[in-house]
C-alpha atoms as a PDB file:
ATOM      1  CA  UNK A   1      21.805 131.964 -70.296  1.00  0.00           C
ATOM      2  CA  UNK A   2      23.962 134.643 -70.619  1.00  0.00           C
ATOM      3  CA  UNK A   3      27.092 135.360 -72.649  1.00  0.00           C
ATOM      4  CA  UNK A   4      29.277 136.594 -70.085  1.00  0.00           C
ATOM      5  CA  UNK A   5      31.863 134.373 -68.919  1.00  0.00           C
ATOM      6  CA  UNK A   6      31.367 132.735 -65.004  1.00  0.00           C
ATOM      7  CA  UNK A   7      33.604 133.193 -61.826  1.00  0.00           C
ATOM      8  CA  UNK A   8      34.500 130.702 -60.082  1.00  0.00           C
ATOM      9  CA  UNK A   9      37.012 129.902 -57.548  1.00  0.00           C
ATOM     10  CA  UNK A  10      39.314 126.830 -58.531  1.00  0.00           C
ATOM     11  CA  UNK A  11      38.245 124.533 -55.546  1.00  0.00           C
ATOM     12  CA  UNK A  12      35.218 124.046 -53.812  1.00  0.00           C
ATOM     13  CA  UNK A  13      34.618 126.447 -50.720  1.00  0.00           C
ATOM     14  CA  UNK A  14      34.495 130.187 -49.846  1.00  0.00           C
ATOM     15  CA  UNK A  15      36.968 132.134 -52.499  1.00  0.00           C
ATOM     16  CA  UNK A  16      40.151 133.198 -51.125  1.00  0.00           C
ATOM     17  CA  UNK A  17      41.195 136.663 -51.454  1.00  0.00           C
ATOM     18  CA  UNK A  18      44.721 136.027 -52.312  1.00  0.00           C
ATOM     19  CA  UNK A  19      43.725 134.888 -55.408  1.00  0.00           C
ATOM     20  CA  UNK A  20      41.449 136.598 -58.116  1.00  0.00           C
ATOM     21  CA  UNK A  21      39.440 134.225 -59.110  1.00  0.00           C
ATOM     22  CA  UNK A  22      39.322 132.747 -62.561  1.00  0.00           C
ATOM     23  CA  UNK A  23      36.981 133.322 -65.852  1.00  0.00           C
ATOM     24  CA  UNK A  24      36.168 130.321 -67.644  1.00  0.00           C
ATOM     25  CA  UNK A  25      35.911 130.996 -71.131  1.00  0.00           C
ATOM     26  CA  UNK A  26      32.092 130.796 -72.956  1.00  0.00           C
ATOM     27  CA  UNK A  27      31.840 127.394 -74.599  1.00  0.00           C
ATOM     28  CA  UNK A  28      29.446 126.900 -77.648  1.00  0.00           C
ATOM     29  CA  UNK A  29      26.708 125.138 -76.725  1.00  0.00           C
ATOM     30  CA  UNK A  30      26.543 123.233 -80.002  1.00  0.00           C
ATOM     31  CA  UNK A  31      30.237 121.545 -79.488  1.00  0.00           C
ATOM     32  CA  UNK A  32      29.871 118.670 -77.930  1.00  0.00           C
ATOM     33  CA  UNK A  33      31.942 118.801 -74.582  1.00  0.00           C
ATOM     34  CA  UNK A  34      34.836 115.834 -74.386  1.00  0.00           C
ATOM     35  CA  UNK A  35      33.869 115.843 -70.329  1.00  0.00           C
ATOM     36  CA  UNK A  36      30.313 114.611 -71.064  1.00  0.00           C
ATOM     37  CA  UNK A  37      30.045 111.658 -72.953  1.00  0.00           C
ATOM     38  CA  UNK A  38      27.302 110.011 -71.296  1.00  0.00           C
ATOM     39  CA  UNK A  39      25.218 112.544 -73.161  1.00  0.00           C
ATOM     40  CA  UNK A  40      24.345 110.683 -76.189  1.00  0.00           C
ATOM     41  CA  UNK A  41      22.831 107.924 -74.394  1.00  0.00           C
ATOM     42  CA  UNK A  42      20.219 110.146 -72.709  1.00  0.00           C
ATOM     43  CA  UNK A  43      17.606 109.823 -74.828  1.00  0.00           C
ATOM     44  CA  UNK A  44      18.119 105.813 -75.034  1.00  0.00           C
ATOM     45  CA  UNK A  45      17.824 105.853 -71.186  1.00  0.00           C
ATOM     46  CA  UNK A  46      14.988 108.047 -71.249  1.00  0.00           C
ATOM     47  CA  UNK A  47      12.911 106.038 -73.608  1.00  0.00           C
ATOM     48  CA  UNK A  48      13.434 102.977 -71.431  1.00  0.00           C
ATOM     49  CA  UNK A  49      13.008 104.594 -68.902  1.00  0.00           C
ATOM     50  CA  UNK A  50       9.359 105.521 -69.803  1.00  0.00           C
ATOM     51  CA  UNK A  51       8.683 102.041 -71.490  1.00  0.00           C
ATOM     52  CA  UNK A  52       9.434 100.706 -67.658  1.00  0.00           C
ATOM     53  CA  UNK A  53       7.112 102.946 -66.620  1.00  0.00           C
ATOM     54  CA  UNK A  54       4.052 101.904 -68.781  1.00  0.00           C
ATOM     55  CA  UNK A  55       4.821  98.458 -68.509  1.00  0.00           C
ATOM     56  CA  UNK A  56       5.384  98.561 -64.468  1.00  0.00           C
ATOM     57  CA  UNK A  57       4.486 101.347 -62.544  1.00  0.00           C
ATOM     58  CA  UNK A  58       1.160 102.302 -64.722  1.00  0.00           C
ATOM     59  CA  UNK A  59      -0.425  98.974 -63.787  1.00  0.00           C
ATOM     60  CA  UNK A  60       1.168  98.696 -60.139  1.00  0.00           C
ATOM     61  CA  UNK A  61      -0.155 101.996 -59.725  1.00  0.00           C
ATOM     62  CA  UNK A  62      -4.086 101.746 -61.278  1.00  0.00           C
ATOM     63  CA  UNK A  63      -4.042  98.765 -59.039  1.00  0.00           C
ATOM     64  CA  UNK A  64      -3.236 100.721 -55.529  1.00  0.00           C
ATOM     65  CA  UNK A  65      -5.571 103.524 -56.928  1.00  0.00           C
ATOM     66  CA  UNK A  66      -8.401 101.014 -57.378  1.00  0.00           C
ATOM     67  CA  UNK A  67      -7.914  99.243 -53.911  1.00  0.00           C
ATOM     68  CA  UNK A  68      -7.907 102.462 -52.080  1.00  0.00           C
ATOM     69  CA  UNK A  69     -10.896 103.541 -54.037  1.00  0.00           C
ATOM     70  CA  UNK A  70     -12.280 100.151 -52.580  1.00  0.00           C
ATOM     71  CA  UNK A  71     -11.347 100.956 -49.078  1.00  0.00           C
ATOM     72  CA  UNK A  72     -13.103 104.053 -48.961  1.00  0.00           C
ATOM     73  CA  UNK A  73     -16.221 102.709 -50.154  1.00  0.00           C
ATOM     74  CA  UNK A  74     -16.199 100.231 -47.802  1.00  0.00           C
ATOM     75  CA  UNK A  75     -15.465 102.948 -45.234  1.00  0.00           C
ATOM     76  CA  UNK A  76     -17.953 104.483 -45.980  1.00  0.00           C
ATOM     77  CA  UNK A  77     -20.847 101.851 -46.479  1.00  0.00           C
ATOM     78  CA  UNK A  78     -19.936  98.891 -44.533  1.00  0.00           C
ATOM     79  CA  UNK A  79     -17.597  99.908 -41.654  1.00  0.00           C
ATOM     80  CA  UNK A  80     -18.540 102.920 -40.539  1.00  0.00           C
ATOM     81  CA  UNK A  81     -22.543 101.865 -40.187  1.00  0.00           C
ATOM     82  CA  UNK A  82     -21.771  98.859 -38.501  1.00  0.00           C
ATOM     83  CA  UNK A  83     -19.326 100.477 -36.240  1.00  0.00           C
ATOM     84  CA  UNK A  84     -21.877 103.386 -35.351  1.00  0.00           C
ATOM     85  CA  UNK A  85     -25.127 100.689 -35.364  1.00  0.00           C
ATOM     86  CA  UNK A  86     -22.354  98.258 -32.614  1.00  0.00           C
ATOM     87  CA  UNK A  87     -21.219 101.943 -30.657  1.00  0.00           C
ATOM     88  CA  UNK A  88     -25.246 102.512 -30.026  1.00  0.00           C
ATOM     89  CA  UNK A  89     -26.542  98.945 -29.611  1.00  0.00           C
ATOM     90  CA  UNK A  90     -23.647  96.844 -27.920  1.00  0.00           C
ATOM     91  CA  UNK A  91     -21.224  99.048 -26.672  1.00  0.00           C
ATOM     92  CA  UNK A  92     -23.757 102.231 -24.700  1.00  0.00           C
ATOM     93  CA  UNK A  93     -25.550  99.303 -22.693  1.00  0.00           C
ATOM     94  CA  UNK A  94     -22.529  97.689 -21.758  1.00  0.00           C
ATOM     95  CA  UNK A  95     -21.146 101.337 -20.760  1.00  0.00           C
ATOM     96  CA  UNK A  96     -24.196 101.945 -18.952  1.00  0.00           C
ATOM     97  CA  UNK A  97     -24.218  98.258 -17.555  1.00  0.00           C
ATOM     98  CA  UNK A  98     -21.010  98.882 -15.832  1.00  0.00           C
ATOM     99  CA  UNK A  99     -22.149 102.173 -14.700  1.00  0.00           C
ATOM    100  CA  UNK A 100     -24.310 100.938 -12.698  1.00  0.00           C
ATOM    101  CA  UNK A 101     -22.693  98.064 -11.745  1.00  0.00           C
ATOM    102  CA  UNK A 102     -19.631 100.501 -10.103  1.00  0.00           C
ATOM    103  CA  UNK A 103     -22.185 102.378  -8.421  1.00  0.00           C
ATOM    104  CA  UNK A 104     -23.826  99.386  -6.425  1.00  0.00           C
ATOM    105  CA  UNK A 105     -20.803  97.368  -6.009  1.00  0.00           C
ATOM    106  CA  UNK A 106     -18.206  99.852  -4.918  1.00  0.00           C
ATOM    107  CA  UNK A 107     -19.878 103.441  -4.445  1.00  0.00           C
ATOM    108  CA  UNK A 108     -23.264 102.603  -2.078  1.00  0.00           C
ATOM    109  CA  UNK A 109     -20.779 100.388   0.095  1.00  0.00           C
ATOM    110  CA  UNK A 110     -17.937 102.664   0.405  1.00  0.00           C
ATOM    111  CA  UNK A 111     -20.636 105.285   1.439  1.00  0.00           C
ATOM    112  CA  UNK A 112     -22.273 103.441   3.646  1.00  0.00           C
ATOM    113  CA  UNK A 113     -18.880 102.834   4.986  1.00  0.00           C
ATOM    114  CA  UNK A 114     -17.897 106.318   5.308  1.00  0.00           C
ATOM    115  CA  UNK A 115     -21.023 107.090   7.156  1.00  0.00           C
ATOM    116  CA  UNK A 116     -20.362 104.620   9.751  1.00  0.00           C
ATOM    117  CA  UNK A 117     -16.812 105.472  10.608  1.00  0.00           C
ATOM    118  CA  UNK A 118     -18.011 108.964  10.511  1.00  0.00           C
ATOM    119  CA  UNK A 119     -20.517 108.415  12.999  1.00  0.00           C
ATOM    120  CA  UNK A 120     -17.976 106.607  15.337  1.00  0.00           C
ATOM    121  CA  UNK A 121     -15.936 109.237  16.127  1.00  0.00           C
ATOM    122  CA  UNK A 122     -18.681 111.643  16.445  1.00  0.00           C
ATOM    123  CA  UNK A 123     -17.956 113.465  13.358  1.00  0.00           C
ATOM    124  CA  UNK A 124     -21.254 113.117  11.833  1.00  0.00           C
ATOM    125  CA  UNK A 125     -24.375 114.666  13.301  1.00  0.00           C
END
């Protein structure tokens, strides 16, 4: 902080140029100011503040900490080998299953069918 007094213009927006603008006078800062008096009962608010803290929050918050610690693990561990061990053993033979399936069921026949109407109007050799 300085000592040198502040400008500012007497309501809220750009300054106007009309008007010089006015220096507040320097206030000690050991005076209590009449404007505040909400001041002494900021370190009441700030003690109970903390004391809600520690008795809520702490605990509320250790407890999300520990179940996300207990998600990961089981991420980790559990979840992700099963879903790798059910990708490899259940889900790539039904993948390939299918596969094939498409190609006898619909591809071969469609081919087959292709050649035929190909061959009727003369556009296969």
């Amino acid at each position: 902080m300085t000592d040198r007094p502040t400008l500012r213009s007497p309501l809220p927006g750009p300054p106007n140029p009309a008007t010089p603008p006015t220096a507040r006078p320097a206030r000690d800062p050991r005076t209590p100011d009449p404007a505040e008096p909400a001041a002494a009962a900021l370190p009441l608010v700030a003690a109970v503040a903390r004391g809600v803290a520690l008795v809520l929050v702490l605990p509320v918050r250790l407890l999300w900490e520990l179940i996300a610690a207990a998600g990961r693990l089981l991420r980790r561990h559990l979840i992700g080998p099963a879903g790798r061990f059910l990708r490899r053993w259940l889900l790539a033979p039904l993948v390939w299953a299918l596969a094939c399936w498409t190609r006898r069921s619909v591809l071969d026949p469609a081919r087959l069918a292709s050649r035929e109407v190909l061959s009727a109007l003369g556009l296969r050799r």
